[in-house]
N, C-alpha and C. Protein backbone atom coordinates (compact mmCIF):
# COMPACT_ATOMS: atom_id res chain seq x y z
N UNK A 1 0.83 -1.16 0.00
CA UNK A 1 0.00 0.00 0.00
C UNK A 1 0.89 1.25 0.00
N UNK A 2 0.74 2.21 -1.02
CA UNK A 2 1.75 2.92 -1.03
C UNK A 2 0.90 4.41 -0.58
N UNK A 3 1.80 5.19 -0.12
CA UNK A 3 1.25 6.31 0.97
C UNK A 3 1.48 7.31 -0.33
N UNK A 4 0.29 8.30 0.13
CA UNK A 4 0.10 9.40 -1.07
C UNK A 4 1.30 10.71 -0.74
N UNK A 5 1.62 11.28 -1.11
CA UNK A 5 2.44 12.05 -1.24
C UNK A 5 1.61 13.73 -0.53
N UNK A 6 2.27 14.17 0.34
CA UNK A 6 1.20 15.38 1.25
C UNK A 6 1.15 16.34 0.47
N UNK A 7 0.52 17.16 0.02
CA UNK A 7 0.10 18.31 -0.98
C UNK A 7 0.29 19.48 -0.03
N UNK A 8 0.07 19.65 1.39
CA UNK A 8 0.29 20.66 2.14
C UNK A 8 0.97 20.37 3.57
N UNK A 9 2.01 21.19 3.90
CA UNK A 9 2.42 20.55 5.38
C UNK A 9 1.87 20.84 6.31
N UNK A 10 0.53 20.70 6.55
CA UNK A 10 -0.71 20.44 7.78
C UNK A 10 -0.41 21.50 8.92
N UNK A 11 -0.68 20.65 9.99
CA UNK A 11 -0.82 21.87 11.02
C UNK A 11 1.21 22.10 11.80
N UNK A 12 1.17 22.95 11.91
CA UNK A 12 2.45 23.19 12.37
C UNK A 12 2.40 23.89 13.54
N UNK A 13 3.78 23.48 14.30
CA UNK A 13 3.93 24.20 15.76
C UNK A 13 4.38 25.53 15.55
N UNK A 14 3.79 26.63 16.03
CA UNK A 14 4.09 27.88 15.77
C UNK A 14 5.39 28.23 16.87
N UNK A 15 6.84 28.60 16.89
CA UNK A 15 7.35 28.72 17.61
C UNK A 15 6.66 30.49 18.16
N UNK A 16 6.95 30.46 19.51
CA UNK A 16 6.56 31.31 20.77
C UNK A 16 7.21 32.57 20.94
N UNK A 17 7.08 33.64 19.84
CA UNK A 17 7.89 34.72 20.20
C UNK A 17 6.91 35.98 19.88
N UNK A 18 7.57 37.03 20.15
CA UNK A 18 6.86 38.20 19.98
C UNK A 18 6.92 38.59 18.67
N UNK A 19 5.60 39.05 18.14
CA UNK A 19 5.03 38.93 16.66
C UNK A 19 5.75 40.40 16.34
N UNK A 20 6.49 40.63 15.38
CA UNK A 20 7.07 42.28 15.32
C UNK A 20 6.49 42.88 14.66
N UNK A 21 5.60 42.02 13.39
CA UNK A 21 4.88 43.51 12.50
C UNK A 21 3.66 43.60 13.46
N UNK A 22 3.34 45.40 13.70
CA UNK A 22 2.73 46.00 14.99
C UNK A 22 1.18 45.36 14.42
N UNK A 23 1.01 45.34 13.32
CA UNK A 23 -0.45 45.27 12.68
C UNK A 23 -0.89 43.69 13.18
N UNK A 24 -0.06 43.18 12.64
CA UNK A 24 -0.55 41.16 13.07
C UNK A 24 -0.30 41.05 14.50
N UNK A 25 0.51 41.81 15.35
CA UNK A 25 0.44 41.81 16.64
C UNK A 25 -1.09 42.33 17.36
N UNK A 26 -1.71 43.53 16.53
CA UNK A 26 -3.01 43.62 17.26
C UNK A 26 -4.15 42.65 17.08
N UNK A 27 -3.79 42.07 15.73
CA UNK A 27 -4.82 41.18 15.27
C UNK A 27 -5.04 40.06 15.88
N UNK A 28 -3.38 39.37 16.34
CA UNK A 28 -3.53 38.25 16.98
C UNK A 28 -3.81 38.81 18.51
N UNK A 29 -3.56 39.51 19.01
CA UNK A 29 -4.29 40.01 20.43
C UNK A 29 -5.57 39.90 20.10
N UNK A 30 -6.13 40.72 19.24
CA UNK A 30 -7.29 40.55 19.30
C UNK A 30 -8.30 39.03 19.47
N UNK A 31 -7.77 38.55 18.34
CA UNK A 31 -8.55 37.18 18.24
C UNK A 31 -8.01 35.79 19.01
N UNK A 32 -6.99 36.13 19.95
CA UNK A 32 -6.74 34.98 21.10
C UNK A 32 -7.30 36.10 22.73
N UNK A 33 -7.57 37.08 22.39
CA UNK A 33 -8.03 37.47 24.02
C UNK A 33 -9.83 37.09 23.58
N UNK A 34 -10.31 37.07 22.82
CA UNK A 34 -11.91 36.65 22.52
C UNK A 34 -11.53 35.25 22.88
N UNK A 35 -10.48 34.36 22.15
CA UNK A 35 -10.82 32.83 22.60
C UNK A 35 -10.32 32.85 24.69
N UNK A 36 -9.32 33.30 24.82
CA UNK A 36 -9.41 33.59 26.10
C UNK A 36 -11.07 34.05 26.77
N UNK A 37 -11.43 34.63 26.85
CA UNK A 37 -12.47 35.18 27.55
C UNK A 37 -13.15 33.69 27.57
N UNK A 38 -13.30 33.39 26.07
CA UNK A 38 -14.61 32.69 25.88
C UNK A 38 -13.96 31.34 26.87
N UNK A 39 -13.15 30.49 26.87
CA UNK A 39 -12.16 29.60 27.50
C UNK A 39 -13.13 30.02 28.83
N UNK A 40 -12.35 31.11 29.35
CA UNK A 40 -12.81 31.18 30.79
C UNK A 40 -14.17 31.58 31.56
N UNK A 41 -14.84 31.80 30.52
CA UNK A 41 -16.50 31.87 30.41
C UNK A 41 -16.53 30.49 30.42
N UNK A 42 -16.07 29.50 29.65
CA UNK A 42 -16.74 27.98 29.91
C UNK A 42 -16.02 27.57 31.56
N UNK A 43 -15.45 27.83 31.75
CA UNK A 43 -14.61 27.21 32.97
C UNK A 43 -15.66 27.38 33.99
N UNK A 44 -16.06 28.94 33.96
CA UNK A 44 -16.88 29.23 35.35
C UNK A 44 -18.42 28.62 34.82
N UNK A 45 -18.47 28.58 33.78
CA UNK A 45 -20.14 27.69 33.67
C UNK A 45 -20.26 26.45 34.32
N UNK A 46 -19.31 25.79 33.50
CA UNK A 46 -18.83 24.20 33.94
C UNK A 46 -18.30 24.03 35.12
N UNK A 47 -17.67 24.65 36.13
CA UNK A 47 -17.15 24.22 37.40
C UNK A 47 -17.85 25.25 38.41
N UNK A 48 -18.96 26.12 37.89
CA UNK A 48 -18.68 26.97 39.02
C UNK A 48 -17.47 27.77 39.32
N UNK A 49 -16.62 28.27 38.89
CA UNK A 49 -15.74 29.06 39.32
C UNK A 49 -15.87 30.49 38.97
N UNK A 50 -15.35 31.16 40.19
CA UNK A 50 -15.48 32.63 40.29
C UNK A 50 -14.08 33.24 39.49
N UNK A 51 -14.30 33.90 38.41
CA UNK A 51 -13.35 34.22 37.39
C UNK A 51 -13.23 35.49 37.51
N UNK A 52 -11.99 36.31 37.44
CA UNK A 52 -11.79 37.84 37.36
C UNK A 52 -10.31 37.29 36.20
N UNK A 53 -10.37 38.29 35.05
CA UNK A 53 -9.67 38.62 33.97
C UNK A 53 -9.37 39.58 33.30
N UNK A 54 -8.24 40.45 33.81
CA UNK A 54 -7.95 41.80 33.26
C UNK A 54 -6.47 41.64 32.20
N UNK A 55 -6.65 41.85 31.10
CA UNK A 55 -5.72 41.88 30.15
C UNK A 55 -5.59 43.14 29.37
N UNK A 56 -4.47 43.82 29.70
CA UNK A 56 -4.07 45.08 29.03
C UNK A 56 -3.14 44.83 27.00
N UNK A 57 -4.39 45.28 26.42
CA UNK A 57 -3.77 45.18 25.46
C UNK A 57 -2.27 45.89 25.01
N UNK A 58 -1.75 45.47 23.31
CA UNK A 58 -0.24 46.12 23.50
C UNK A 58 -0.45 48.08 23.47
N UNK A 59 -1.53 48.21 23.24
CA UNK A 59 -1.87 49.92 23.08
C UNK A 59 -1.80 50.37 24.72
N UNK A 60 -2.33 49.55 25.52
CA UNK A 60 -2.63 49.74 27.28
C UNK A 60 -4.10 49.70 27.24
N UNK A 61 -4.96 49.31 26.66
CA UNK A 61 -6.24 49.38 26.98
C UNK A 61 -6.64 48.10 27.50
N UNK A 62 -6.97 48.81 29.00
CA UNK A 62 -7.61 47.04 29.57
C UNK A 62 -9.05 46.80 28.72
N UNK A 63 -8.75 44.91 29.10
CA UNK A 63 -10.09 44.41 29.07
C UNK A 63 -10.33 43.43 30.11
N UNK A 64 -11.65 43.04 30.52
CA UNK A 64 -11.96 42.35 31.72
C UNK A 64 -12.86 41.80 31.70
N UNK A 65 -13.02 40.54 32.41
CA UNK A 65 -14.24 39.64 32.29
C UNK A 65 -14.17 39.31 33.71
N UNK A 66 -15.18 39.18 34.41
CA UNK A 66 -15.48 38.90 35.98
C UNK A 66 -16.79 38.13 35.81
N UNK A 67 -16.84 37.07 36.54
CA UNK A 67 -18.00 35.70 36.63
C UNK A 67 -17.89 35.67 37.95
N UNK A 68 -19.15 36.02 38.77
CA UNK A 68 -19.88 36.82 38.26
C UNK A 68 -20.28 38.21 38.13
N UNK A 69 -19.20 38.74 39.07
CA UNK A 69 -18.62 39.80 38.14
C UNK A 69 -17.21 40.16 38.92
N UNK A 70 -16.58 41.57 38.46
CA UNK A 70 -15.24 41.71 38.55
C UNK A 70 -14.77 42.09 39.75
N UNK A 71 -15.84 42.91 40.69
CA UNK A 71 -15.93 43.88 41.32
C UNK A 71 -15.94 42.85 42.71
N UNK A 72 -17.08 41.55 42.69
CA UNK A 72 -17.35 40.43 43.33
C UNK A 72 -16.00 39.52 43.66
N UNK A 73 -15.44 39.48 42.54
CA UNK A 73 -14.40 38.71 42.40
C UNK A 73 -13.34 38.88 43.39
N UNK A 74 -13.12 40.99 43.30
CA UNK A 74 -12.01 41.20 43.96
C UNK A 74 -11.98 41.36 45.04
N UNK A 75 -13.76 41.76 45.10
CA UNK A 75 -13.84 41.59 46.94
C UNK A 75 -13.09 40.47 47.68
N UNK A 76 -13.73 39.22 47.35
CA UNK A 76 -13.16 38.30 47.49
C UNK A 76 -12.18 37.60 47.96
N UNK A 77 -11.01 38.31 46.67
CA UNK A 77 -10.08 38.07 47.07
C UNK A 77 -9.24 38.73 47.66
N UNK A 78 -9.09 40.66 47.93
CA UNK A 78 -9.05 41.00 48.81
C UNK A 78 -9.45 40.92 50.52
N UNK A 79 -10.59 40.08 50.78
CA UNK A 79 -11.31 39.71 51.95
C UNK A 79 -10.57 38.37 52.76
N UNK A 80 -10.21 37.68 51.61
CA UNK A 80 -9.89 36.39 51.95
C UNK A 80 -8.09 36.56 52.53
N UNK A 81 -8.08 35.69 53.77
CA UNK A 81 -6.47 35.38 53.72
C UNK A 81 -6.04 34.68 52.52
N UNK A 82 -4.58 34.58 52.80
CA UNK A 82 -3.76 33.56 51.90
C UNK A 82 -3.89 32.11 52.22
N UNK A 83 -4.40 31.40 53.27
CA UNK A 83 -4.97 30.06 53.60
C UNK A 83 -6.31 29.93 52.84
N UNK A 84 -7.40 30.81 52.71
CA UNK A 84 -8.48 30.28 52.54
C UNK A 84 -8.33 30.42 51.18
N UNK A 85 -7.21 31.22 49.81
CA UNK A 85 -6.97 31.39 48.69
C UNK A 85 -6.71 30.10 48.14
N UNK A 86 -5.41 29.54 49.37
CA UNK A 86 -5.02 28.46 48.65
C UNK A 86 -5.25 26.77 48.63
N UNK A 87 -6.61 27.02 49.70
CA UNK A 87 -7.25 25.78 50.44
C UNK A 87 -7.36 24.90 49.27
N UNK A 88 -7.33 23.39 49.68
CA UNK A 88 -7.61 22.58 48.62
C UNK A 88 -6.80 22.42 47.00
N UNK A 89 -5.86 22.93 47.01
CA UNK A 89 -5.01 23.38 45.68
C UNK A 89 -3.65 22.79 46.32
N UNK A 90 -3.54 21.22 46.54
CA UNK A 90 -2.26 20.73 46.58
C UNK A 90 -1.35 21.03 45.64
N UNK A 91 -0.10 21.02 45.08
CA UNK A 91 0.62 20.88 44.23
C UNK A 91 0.45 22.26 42.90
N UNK A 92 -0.64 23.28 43.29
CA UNK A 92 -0.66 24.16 42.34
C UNK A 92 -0.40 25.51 43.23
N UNK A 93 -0.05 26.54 42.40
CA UNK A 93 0.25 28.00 42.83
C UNK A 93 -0.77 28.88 42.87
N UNK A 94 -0.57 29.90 44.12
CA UNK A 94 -1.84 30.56 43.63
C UNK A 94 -1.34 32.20 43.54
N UNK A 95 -1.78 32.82 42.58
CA UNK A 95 -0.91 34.14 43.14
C UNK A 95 -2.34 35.25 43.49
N UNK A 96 -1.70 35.18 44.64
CA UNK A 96 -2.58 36.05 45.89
C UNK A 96 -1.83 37.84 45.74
N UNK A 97 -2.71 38.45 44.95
CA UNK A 97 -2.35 39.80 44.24
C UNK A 97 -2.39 41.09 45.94
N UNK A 98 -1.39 41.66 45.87
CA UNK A 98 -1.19 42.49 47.01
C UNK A 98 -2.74 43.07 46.89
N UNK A 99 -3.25 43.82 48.17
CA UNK A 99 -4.16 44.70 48.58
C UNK A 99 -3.74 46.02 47.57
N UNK A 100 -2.79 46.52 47.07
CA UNK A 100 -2.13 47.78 46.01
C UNK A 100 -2.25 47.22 45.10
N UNK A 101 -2.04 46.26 44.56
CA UNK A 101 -2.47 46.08 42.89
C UNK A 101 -3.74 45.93 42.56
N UNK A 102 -4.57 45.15 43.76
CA UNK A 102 -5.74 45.46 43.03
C UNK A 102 -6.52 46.85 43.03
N UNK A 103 -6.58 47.17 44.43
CA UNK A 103 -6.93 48.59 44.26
C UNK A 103 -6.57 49.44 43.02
N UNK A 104 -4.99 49.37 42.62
CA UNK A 104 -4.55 50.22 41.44
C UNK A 104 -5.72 49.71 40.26
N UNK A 105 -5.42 48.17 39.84
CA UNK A 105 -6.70 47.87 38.76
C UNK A 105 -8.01 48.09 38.94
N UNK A 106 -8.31 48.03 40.10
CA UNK A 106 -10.27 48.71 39.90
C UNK A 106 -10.17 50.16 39.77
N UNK A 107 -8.79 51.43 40.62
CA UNK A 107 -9.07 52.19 40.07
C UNK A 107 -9.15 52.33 38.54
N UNK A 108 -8.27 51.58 38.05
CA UNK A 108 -8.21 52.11 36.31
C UNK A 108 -9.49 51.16 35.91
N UNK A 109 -10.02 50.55 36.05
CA UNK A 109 -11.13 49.85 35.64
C UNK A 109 -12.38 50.69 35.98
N UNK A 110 -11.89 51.68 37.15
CA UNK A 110 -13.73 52.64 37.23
C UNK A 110 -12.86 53.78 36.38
N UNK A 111 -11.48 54.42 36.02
CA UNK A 111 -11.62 55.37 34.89
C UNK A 111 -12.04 54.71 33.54
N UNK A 112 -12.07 53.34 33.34
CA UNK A 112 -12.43 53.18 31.65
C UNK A 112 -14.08 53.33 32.09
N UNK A 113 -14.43 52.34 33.18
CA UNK A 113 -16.11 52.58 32.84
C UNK A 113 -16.69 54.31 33.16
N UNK A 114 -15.85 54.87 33.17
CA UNK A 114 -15.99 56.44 33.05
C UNK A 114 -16.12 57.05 32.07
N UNK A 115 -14.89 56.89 31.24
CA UNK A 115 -14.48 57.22 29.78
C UNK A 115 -15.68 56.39 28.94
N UNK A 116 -16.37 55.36 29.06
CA UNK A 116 -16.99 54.41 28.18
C UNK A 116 -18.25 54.94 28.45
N UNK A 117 -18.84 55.83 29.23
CA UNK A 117 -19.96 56.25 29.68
C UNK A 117 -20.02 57.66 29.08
N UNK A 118 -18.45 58.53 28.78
CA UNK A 118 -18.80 59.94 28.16
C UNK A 118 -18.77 59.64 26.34
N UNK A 119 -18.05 58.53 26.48
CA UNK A 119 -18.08 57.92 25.03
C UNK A 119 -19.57 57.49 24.61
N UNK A 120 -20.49 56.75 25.06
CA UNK A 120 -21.65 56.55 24.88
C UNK A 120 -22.27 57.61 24.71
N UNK A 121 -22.49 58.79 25.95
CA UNK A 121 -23.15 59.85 25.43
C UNK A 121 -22.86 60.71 24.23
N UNK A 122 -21.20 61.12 24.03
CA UNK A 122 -21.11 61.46 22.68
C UNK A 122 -22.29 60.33 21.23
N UNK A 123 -21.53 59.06 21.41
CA UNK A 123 -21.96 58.67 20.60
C UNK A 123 -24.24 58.60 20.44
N UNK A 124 -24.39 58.57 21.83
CA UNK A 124 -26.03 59.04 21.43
C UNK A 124 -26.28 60.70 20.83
N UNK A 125 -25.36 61.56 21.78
CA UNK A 125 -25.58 62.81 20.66
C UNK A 125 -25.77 62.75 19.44
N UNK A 126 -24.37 62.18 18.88
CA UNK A 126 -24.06 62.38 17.08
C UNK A 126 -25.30 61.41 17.05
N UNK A 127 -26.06 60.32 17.11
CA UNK A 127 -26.76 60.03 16.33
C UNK A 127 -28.27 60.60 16.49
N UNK A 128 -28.47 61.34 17.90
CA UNK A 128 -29.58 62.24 17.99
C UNK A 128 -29.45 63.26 16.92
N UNK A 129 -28.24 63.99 16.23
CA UNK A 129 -27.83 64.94 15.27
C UNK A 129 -28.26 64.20 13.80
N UNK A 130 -27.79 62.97 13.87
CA UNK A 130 -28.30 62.27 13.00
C UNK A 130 -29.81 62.24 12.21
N UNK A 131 -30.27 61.48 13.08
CA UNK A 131 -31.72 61.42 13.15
C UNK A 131 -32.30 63.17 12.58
N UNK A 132 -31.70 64.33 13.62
CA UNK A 132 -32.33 65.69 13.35
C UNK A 132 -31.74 65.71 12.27
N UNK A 133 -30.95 65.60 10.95
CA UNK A 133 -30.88 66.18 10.28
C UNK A 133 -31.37 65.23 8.95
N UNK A 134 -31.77 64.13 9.00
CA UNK A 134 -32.42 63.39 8.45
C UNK A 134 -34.35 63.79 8.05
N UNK A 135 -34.44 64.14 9.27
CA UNK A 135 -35.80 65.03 9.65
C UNK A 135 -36.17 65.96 9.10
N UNK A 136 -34.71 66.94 9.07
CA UNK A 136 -34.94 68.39 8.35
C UNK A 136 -35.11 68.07 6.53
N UNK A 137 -34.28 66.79 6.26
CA UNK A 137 -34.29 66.44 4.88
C UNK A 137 -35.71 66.07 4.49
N UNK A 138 -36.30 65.34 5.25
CA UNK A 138 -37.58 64.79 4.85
C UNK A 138 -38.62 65.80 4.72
N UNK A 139 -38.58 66.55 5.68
CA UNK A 139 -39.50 67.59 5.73
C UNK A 139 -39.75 68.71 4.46
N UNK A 140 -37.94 68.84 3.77
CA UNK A 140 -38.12 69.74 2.60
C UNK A 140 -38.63 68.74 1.54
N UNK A 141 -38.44 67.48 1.65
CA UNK A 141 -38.92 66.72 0.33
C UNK A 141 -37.82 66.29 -0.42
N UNK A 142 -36.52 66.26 -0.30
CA UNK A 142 -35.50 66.18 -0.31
C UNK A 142 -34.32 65.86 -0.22
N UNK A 143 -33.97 64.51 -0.49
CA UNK A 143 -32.47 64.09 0.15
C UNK A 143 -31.47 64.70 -0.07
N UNK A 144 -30.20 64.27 1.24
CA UNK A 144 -29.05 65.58 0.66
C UNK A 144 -28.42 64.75 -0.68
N UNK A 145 -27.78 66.26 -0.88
CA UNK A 145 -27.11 65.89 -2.31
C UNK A 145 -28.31 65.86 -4.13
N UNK A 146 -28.62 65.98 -3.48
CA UNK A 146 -30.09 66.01 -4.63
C UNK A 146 -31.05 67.33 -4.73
N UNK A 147 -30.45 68.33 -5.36
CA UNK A 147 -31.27 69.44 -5.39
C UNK A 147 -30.53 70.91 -6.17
């Protein structure tokens, strides 16, 4: 039985380094922090586990996912000693984040949901502007550009 000859060399191990063109570096951030999230969205469905996930992209813009939520999470683990963190977790690590780092990340996590809240209202303005000037078109009988 003679073996066919491979037309393509299949799946390959990608060696592990930092991607240098800046453009495929955002892209692949982009589309492995979505499979991340989603990963750890199944984890806490399936086991019950309480998930907090803050990943600063290469620009600095965090992103975060908290199950069930982020804020819950850090209580948590700010509240908790380092015994009750690492209860039951023979043979694995746990890293128990100082009382200052997290504080530092929820502050910057209540300036984005700040910034994301004056960003929303801009963006309902312009399309309230929208809408009004769509209005004023209809009213003359008129689309722009046509007259």
């Amino acid at each position: 039985m003679a073996t066919k000859p491979r037309k393509t060399r299949g799946r390959q191990k990608v060696e592990l380094k930092r991607i240098e063109n800046e453009d495929a570096r955002y892209v692949t951030f982009s589309k492995r922090k979505l499979s991340l999230f989603k990963k750890a969205a199944e984890l806490a469905t399936l086991c019950g586990a309480e998930i907090a996930l803050v990943v600063f992209s290469p620009a600095g813009r965090p992103y975060s996912l908290g199950l069930p939520t982020i804020d819950e999470v850090f209580r948590r683990v700010l509240s908790s000693g380092p015994a009750q963190v690492g209860s039951g977790m023979a043979g694995h690590s746990v890293v128990n984040p100082s009382a200052e780092q997290c504080s530092e990340v929820a502050k910057h996590l209540e300036q984005e949901r700040s910034r994301k809240a004056v960003l929303a209202k801009r963006l309902q303005m312009a399309a309230a502007t929208q809408v009004g000037r769509w209005a004023r078109w209809t009213r003359v009988g008129r689309a722009p550009g046509t007259g």
